[in-house]
N, C-alpha and C. Protein backbone atom coordinates (compact mmCIF):
# COMPACT_ATOMS: atom_id res chain seq x y z
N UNK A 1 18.99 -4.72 2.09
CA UNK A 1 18.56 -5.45 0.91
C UNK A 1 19.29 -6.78 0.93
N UNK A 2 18.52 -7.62 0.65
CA UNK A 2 18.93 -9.18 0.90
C UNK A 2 18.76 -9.46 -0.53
N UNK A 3 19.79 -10.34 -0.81
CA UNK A 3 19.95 -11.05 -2.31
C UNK A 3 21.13 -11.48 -2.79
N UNK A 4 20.88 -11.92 -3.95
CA UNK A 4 22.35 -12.35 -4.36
C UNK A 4 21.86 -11.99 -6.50
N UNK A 5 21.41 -11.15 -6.32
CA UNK A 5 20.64 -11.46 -7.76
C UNK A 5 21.65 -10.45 -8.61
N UNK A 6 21.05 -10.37 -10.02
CA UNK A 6 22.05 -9.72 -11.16
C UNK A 6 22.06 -8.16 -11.03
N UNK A 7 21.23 -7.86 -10.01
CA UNK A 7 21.13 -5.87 -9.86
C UNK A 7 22.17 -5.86 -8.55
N UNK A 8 22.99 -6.78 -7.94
CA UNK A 8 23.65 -6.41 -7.06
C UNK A 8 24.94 -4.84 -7.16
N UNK A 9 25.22 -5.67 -8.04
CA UNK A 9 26.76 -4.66 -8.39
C UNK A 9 26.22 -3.27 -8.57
N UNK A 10 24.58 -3.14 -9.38
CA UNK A 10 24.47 -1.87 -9.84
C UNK A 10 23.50 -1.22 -8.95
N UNK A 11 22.91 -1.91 -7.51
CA UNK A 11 22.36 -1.59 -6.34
C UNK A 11 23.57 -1.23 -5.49
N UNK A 12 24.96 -1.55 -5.22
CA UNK A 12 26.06 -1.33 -4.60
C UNK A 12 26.55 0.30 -4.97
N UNK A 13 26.76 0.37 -6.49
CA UNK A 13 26.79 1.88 -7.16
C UNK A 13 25.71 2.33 -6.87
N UNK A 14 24.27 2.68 -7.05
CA UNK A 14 23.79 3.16 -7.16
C UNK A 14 23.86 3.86 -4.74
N UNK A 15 23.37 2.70 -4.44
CA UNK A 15 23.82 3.01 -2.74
C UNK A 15 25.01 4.18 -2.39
N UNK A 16 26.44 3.60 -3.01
CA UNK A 16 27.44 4.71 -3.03
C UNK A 16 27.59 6.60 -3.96
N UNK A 17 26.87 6.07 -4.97
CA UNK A 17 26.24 7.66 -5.76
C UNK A 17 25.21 8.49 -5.09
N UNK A 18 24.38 7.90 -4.24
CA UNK A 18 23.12 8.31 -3.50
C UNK A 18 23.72 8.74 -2.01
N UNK A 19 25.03 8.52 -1.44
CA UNK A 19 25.63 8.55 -0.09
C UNK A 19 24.49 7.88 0.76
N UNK A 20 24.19 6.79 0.55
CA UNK A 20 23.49 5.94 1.49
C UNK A 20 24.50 5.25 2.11
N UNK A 21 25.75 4.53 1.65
CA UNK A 21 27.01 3.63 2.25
C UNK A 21 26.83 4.30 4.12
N UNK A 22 26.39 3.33 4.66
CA UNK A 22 26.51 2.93 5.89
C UNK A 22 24.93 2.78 6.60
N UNK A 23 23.78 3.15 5.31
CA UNK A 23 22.74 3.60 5.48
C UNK A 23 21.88 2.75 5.20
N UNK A 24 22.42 1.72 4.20
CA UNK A 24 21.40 0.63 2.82
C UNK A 24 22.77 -0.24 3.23
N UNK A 25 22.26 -1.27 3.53
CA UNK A 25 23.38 -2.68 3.24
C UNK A 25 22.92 -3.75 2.26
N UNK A 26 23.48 -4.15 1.54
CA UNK A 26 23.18 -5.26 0.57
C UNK A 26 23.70 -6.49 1.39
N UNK A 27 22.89 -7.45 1.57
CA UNK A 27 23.51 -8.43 2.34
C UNK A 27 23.40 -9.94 1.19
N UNK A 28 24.34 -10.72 1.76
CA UNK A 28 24.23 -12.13 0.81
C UNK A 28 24.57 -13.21 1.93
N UNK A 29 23.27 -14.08 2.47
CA UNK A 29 23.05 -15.10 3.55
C UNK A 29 23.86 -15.77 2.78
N UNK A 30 24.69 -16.28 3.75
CA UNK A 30 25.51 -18.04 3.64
C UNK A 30 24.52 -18.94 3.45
N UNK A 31 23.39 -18.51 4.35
CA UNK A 31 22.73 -20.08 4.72
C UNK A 31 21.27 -19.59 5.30
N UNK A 32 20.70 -20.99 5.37
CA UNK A 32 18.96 -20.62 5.17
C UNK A 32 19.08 -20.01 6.95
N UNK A 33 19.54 -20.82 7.73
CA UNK A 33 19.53 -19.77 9.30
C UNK A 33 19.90 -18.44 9.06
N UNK A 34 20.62 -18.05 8.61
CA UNK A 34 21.17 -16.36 8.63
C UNK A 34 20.26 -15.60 7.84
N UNK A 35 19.59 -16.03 6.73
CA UNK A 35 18.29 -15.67 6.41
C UNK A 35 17.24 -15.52 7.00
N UNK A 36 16.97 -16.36 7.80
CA UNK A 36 15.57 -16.27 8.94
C UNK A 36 17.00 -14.84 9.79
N UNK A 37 17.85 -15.04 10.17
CA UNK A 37 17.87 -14.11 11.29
C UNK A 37 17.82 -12.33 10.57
N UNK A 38 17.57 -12.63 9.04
CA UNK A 38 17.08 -11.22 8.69
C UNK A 38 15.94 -10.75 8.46
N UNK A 39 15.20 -11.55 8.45
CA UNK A 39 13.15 -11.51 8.37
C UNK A 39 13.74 -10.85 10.62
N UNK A 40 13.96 -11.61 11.32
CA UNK A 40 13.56 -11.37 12.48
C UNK A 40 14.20 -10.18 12.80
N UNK A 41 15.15 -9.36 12.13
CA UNK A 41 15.66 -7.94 12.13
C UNK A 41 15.05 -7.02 11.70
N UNK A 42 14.46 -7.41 10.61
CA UNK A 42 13.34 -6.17 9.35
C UNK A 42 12.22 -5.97 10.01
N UNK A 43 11.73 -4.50 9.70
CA UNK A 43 10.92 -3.92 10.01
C UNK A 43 9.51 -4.06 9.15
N UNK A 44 9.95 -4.40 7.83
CA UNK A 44 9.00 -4.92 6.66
C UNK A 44 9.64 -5.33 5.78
N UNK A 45 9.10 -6.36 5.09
CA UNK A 45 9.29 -6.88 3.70
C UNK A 45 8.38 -6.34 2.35
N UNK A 46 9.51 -5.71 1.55
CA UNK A 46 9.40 -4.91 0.65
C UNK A 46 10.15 -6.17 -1.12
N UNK A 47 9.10 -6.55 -2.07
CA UNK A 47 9.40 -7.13 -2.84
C UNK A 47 9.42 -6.47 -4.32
N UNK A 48 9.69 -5.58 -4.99
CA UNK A 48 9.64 -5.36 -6.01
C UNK A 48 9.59 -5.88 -7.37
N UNK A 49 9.14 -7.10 -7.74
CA UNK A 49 9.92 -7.83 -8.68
C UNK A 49 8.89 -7.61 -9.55
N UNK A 50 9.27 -7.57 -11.28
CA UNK A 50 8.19 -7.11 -12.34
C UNK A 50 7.82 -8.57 -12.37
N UNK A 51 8.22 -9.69 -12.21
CA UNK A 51 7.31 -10.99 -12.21
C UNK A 51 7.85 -12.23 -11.22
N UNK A 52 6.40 -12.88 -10.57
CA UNK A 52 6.82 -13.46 -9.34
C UNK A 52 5.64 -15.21 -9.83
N UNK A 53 6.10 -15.88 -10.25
CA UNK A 53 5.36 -17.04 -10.34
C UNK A 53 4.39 -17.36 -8.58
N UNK A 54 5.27 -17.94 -7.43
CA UNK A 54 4.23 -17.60 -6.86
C UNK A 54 4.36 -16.71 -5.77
N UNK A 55 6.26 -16.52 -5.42
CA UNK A 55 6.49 -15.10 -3.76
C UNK A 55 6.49 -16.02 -2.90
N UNK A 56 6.67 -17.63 -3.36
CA UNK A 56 6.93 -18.38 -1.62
C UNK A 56 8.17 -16.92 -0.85
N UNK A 57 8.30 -16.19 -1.17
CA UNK A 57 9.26 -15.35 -0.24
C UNK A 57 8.34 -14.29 0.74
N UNK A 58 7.31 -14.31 -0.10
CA UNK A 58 5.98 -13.24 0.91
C UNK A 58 5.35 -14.33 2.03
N UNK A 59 5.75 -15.40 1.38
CA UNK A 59 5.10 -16.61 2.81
C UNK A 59 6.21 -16.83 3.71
N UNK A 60 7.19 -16.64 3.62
CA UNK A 60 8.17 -16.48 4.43
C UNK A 60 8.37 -15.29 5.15
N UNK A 61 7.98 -14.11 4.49
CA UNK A 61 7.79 -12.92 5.06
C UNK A 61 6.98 -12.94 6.01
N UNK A 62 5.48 -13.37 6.06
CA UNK A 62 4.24 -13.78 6.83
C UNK A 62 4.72 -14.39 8.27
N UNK A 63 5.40 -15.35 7.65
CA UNK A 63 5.65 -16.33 8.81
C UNK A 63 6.10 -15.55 9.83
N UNK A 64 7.08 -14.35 9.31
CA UNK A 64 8.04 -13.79 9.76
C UNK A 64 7.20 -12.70 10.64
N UNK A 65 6.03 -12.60 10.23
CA UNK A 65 5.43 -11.80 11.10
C UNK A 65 5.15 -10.13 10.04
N UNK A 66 5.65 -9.70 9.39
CA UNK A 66 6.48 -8.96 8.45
C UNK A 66 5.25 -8.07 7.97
N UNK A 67 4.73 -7.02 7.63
CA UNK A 67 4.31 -6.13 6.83
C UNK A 67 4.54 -5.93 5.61
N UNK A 68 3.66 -6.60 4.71
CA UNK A 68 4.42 -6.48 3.13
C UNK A 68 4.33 -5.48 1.79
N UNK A 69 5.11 -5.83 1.23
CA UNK A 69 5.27 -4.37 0.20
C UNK A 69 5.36 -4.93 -1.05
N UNK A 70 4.65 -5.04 -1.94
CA UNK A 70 5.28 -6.26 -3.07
C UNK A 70 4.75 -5.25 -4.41
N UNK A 71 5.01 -5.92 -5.92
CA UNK A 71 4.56 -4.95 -7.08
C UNK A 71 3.22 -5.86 -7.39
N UNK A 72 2.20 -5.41 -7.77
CA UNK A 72 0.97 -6.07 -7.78
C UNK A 72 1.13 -6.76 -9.15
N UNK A 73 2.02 -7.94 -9.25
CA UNK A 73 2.57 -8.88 -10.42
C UNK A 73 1.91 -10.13 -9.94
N UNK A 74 1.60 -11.29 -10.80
CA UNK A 74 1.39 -12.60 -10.76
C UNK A 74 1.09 -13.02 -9.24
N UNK A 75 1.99 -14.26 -8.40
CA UNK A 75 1.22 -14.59 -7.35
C UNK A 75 1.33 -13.72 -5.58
N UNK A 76 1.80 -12.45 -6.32
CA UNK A 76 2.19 -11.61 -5.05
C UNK A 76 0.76 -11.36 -4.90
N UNK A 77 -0.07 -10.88 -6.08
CA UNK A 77 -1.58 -10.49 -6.08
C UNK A 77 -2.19 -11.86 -5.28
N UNK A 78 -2.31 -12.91 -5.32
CA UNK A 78 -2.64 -13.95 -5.00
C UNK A 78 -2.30 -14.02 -3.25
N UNK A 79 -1.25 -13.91 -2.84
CA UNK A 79 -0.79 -13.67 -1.44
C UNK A 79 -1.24 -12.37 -0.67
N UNK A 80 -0.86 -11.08 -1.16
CA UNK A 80 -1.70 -9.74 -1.07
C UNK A 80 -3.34 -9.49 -0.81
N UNK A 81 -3.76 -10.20 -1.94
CA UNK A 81 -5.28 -9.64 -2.46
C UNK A 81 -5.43 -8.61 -2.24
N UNK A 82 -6.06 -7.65 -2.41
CA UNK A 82 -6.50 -6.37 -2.64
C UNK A 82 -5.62 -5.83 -2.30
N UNK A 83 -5.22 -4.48 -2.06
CA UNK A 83 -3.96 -3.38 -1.56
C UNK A 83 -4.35 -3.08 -0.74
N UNK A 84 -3.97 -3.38 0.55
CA UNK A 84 -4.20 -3.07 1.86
C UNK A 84 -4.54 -4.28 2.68
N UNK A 85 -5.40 -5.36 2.23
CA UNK A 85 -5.83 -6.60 2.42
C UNK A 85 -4.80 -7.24 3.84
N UNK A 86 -3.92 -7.69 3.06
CA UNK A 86 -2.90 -8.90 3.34
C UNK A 86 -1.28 -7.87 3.31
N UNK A 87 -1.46 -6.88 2.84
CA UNK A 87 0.08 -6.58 2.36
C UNK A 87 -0.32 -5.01 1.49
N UNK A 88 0.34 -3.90 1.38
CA UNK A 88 0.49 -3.28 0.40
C UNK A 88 1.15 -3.63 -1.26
N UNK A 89 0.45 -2.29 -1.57
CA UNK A 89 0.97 -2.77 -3.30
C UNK A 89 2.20 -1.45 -3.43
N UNK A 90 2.91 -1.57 -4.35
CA UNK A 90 3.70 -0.63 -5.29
C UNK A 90 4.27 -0.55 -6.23
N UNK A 91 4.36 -0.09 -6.79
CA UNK A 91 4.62 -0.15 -8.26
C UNK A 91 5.70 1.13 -9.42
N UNK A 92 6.61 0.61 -9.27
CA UNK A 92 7.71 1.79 -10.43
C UNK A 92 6.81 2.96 -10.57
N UNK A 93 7.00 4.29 -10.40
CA UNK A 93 5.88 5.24 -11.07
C UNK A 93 4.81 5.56 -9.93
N UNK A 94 4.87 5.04 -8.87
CA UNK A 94 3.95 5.19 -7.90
C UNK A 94 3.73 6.30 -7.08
N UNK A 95 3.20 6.67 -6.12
CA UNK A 95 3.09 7.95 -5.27
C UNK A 95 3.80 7.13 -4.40
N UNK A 96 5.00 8.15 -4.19
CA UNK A 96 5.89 7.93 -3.28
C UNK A 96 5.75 8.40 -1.68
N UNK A 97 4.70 9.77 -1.70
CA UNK A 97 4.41 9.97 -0.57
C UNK A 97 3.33 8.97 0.10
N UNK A 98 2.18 7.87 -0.53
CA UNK A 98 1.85 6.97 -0.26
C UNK A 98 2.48 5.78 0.85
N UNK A 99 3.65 6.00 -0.28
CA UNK A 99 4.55 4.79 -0.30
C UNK A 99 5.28 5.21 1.11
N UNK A 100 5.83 6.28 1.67
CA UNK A 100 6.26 7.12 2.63
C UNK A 100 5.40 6.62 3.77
N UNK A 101 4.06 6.66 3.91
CA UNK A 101 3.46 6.61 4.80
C UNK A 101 2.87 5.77 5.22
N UNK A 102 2.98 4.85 4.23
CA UNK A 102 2.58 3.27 4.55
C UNK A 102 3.87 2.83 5.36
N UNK A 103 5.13 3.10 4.94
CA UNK A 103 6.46 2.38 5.54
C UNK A 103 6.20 3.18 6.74
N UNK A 104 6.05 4.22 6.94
CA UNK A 104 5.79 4.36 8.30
C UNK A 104 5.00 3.90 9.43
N UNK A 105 3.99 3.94 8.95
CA UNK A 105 2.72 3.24 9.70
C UNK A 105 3.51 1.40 9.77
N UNK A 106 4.29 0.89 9.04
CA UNK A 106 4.65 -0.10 9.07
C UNK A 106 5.58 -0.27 10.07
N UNK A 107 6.49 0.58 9.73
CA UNK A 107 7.16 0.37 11.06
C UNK A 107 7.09 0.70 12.43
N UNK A 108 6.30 1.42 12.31
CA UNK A 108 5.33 1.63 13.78
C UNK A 108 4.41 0.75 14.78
N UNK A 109 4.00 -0.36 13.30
CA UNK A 109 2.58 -0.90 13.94
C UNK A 109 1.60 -0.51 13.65
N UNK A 110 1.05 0.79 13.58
CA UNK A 110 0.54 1.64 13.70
C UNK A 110 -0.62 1.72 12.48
N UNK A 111 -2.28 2.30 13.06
CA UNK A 111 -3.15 2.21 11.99
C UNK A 111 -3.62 0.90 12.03
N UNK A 112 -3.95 0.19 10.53
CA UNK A 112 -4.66 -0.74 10.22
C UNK A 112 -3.14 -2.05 10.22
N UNK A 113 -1.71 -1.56 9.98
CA UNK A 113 -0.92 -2.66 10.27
C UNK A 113 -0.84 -3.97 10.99
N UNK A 114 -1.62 -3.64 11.99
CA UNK A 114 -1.54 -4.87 12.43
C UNK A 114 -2.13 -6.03 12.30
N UNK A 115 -4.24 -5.33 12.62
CA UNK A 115 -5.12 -6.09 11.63
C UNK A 115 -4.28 -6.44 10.17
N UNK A 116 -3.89 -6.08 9.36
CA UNK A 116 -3.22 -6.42 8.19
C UNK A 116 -2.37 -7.65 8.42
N UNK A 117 -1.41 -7.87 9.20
CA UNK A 117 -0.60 -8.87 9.62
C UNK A 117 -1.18 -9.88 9.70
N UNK A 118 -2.59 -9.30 10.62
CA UNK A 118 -3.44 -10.23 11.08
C UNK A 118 -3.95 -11.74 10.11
N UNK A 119 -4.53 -10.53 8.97
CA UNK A 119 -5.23 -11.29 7.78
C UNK A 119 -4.21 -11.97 7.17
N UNK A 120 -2.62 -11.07 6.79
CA UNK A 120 -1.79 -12.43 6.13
C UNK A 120 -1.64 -13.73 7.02
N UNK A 121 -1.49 -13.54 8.17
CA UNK A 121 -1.00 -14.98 8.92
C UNK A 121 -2.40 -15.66 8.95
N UNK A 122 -3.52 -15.47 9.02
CA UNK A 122 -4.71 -16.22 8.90
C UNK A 122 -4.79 -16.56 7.47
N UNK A 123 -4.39 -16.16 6.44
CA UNK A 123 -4.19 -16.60 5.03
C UNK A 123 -3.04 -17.78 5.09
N UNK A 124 -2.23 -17.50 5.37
CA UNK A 124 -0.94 -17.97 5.64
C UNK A 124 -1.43 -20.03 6.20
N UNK A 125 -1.91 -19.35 7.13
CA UNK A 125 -2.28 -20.70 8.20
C UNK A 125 -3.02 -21.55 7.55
N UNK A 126 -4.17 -20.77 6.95
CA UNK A 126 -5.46 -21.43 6.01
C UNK A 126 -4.67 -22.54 5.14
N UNK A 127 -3.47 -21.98 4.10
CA UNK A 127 -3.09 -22.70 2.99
C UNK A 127 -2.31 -23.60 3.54
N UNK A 128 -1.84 -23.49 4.69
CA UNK A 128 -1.00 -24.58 5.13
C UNK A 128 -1.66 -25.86 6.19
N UNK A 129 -2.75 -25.26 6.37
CA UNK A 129 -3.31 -26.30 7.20
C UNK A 129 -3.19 -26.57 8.83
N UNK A 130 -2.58 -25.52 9.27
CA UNK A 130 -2.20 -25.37 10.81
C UNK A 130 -1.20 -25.22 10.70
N UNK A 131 -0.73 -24.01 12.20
CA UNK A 131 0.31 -23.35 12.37
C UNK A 131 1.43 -24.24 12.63
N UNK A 132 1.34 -25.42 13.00
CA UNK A 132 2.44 -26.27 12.96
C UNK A 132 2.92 -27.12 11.81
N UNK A 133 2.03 -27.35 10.64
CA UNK A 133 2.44 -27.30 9.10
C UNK A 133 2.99 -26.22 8.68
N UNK A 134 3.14 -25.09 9.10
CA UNK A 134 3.52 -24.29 8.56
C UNK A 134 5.06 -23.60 9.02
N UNK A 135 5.28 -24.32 10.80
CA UNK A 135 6.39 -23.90 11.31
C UNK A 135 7.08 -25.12 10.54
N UNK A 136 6.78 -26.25 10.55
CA UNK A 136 7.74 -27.02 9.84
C UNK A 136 8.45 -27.03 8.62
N UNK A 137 7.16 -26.15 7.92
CA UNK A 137 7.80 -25.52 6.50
C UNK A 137 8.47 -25.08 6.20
N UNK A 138 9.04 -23.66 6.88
CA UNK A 138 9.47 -22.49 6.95
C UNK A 138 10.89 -22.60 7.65
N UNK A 139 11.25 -23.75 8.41
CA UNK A 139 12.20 -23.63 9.53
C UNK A 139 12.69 -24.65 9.24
C-alpha cells in the first residue's frame, strides 16, 4: 500500500492485529521516481476511495500497464466505464469471492485481463493524443 494519507497509522495497526507484518507494506515514496518504481513492481492497482474528482492516479496506473480495481465513485467511473470494460469495480460490502478471483485472474494475466489492459491503454492514448503525449506526461 502506497500513500502517505490520514488512514496510515490505523492501516499500520490494523496490518499488525491481522499478522500480515512482513506480508502488507505501507510504503511512503520520497519522490515521483520511486513512485513509478512501484506501479513497475505491482501486480495491480487497487483504488478504494469513497470520492475521486478525476483518479489522474488510474491514468498513471494505465500507463503503468496495471489491471485496475477502483470503487465505482465519480471519475474512476469515467476512466473504468462499465465493470470489466477498462478496469474492475469494488465496493465496501462487496462479494469478496468475486473480488478473489478477479485479483487472481489479474495477476496471472489470465482470462479477459489482458484484452482489458488493452482497452484502458487505448482509452488512455485516445485522451492524450498519442503515446508520446502521454509518455511525456507521466514521466
Amino acid at each position: 500500500i502506497v500513500g502517505q494519507g490520514k488512514l496510515k497509522g490505523a492501516l499500520e495497526e490494523l496490518v499488525s492485529q491481522s499478522g500480515l507484518t512482513g506480508k502488507v507494506f505501507l510504503a511512503s515514496p520520497a519522490s515521483r521516481g520511486e513512485l513509478w518504481g512501484y506501479f513497475r513492481d505491482a501486480d495491480a492497482f487497487m483504488l478504494l476511495s469513497m470520492s475521486e474528482g478525476l483518479g489522474l492516479v488510474l491514468h498513471e496506473a494505465i500507463h503503468a500497464g496495471l489491471p485496475l480495481f477502483a470503487s465505482p465513485v465519480g471519475g474512476m467511473r469515467d476512466t473504468i466505464g462499465s465493470d470489466g470494460e477498462r478496469g474492475y469495480y469494488y465496493q465496501e460490502g462487496g462479494d469478496l469471492r468475486l473480488l478473489k478471483t478477479r485479483m487472481e485472474a489479474a495477476f496471472s494475466r489470465s482470462g479477459d485481463v489482458p484484452a482489458m489492459i488493452e482497452r484502458a491503454t487505448q482509452f488512455l492514448s485516445a485522451l492524450g493524443s498519442g503515446q508520446k503525449t502521454i509518455n511525456n506526461f507521466f514521466t
